[in-house]
PDB file of N, CA and C in Angstrom:
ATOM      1  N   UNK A   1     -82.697 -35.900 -63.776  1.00  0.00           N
ATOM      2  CA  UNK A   1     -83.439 -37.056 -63.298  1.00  0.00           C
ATOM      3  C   UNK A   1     -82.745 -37.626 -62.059  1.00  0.00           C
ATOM      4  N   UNK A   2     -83.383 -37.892 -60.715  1.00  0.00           N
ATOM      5  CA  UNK A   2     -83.013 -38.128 -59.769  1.00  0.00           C
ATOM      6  C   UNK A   2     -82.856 -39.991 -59.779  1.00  0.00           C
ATOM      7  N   UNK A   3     -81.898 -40.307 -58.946  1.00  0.00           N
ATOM      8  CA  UNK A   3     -81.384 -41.425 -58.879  1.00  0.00           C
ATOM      9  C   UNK A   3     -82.614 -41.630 -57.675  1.00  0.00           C
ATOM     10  N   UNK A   4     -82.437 -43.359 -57.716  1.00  0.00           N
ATOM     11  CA  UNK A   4     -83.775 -43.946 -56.418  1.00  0.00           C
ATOM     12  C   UNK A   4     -83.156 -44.124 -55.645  1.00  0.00           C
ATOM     13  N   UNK A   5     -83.303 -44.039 -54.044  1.00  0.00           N
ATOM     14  CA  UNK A   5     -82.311 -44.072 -52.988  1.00  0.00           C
ATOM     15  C   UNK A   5     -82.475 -45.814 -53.122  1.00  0.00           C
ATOM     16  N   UNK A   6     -81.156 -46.462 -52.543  1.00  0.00           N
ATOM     17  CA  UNK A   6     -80.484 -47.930 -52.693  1.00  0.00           C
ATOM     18  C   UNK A   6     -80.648 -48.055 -51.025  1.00  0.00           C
ATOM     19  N   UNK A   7     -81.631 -49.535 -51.260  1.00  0.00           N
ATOM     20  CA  UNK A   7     -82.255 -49.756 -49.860  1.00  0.00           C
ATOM     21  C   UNK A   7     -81.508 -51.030 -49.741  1.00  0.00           C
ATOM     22  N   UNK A   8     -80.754 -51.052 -48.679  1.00  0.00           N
ATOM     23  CA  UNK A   8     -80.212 -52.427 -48.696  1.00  0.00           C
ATOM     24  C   UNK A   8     -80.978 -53.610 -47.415  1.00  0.00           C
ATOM     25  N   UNK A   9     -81.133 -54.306 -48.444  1.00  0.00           N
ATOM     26  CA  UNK A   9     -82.097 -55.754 -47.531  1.00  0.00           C
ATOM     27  C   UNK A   9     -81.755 -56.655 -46.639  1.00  0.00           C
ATOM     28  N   UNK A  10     -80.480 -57.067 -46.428  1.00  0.00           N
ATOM     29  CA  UNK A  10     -79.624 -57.691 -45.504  1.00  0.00           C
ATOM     30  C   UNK A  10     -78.937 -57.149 -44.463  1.00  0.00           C
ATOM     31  N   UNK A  11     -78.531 -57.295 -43.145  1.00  0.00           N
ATOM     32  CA  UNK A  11     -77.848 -57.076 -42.299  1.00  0.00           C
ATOM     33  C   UNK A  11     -76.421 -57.499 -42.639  1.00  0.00           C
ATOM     34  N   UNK A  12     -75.780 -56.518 -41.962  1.00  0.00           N
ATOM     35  CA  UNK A  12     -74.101 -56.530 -42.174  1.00  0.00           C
ATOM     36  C   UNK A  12     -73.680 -57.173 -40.804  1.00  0.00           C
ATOM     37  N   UNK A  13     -72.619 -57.892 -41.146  1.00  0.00           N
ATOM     38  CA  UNK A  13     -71.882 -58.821 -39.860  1.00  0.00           C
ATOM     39  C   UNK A  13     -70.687 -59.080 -40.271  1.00  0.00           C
ATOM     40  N   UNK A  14     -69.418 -58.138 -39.505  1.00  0.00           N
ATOM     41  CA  UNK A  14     -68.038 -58.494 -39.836  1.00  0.00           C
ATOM     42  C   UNK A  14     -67.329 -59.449 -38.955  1.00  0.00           C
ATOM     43  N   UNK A  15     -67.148 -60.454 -39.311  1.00  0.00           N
ATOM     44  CA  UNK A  15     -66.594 -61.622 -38.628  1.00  0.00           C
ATOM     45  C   UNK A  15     -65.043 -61.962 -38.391  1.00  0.00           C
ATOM     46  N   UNK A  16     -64.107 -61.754 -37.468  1.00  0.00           N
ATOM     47  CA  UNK A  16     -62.889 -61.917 -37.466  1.00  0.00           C
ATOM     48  C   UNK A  16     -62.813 -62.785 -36.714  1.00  0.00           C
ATOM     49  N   UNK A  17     -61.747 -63.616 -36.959  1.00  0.00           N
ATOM     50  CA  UNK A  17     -60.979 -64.796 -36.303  1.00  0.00           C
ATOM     51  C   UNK A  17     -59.607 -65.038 -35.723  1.00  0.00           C
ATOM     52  N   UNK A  18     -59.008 -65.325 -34.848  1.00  0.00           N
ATOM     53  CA  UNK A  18     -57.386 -65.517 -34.614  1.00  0.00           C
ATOM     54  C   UNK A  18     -57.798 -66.729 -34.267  1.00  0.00           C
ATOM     55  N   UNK A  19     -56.670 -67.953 -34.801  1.00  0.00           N
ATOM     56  CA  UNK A  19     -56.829 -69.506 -34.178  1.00  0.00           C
ATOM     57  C   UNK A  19     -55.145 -69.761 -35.046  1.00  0.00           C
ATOM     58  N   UNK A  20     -55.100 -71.146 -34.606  1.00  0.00           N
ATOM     59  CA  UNK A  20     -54.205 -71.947 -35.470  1.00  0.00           C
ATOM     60  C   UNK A  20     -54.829 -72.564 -36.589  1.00  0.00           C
ATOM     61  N   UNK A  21     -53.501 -72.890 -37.011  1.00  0.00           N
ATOM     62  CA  UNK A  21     -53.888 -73.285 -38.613  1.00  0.00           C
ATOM     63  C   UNK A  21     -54.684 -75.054 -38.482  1.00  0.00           C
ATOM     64  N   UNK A  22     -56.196 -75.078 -39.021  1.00  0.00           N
ATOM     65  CA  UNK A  22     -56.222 -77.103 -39.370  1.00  0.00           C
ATOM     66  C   UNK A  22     -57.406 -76.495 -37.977  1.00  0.00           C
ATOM     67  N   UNK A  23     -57.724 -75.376 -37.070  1.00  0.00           N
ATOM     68  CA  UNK A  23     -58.513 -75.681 -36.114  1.00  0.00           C
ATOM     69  C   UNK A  23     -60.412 -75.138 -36.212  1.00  0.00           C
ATOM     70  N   UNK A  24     -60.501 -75.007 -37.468  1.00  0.00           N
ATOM     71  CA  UNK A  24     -61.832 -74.797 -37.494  1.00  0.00           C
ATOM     72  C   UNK A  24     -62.193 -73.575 -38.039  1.00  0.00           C
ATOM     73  N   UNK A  25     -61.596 -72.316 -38.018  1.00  0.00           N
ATOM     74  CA  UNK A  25     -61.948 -71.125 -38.301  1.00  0.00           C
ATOM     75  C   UNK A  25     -62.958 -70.742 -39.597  1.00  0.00           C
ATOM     76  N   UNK A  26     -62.672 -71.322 -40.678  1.00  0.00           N
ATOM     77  CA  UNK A  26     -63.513 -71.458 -41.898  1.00  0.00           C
ATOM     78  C   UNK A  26     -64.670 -71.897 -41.511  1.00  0.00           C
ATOM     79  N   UNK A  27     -64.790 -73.378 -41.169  1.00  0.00           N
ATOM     80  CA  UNK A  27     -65.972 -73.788 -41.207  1.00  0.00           C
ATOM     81  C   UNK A  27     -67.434 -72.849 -40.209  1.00  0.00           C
ATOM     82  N   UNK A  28     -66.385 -72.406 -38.957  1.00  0.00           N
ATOM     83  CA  UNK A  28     -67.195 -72.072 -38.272  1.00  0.00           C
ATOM     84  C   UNK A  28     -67.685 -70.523 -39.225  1.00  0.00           C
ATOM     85  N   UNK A  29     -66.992 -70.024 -39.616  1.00  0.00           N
ATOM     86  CA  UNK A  29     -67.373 -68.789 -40.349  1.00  0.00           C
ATOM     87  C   UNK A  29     -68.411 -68.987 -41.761  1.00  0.00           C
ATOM     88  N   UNK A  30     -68.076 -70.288 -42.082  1.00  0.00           N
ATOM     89  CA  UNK A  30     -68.877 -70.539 -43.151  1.00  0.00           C
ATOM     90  C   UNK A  30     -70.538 -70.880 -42.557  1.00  0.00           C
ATOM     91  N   UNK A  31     -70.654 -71.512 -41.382  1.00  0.00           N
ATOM     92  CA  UNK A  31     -71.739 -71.757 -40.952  1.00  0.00           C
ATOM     93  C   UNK A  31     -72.596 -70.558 -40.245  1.00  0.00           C
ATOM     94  N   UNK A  32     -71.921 -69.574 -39.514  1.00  0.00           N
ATOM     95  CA  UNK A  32     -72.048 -68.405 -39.292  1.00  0.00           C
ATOM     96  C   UNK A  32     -73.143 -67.525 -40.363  1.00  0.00           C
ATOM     97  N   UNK A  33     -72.315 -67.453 -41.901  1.00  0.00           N
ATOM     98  CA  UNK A  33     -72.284 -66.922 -42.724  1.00  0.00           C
ATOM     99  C   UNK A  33     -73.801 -67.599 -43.294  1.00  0.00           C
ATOM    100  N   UNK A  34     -73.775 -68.910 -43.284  1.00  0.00           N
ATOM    101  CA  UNK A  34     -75.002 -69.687 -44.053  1.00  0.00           C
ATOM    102  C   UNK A  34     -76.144 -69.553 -42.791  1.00  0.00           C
ATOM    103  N   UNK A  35     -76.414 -69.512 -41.459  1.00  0.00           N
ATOM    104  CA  UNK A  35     -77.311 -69.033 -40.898  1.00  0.00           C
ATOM    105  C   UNK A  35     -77.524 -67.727 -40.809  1.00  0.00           C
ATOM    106  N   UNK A  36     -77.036 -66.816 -41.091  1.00  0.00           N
ATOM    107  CA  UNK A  36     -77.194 -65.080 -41.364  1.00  0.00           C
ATOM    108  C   UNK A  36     -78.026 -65.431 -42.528  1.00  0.00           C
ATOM    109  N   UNK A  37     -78.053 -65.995 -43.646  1.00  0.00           N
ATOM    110  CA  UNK A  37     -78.938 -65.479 -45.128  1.00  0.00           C
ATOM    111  C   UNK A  37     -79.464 -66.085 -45.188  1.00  0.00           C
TER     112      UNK A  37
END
């Protein structure tokens, strides 16, 4: 019995950051992250 090919529904987006520490990096990735889905 054949397996169903796995269709994936979302776009992929790898997000990296270099900053200092206390300057934003999270949030901006979190907002990033919440307008992608």
């Amino acid at each position: 019995m054949a397996k169903e090919k796995f269709v994936r529904g979302k776009e992929h987006l790898n997000v990296g950051t270099i900053g200092h520490v206390d300057h934003g990096k999270t949030t901006l990735t979190a907002a990033i992250t919440y307008v992608q889905s």
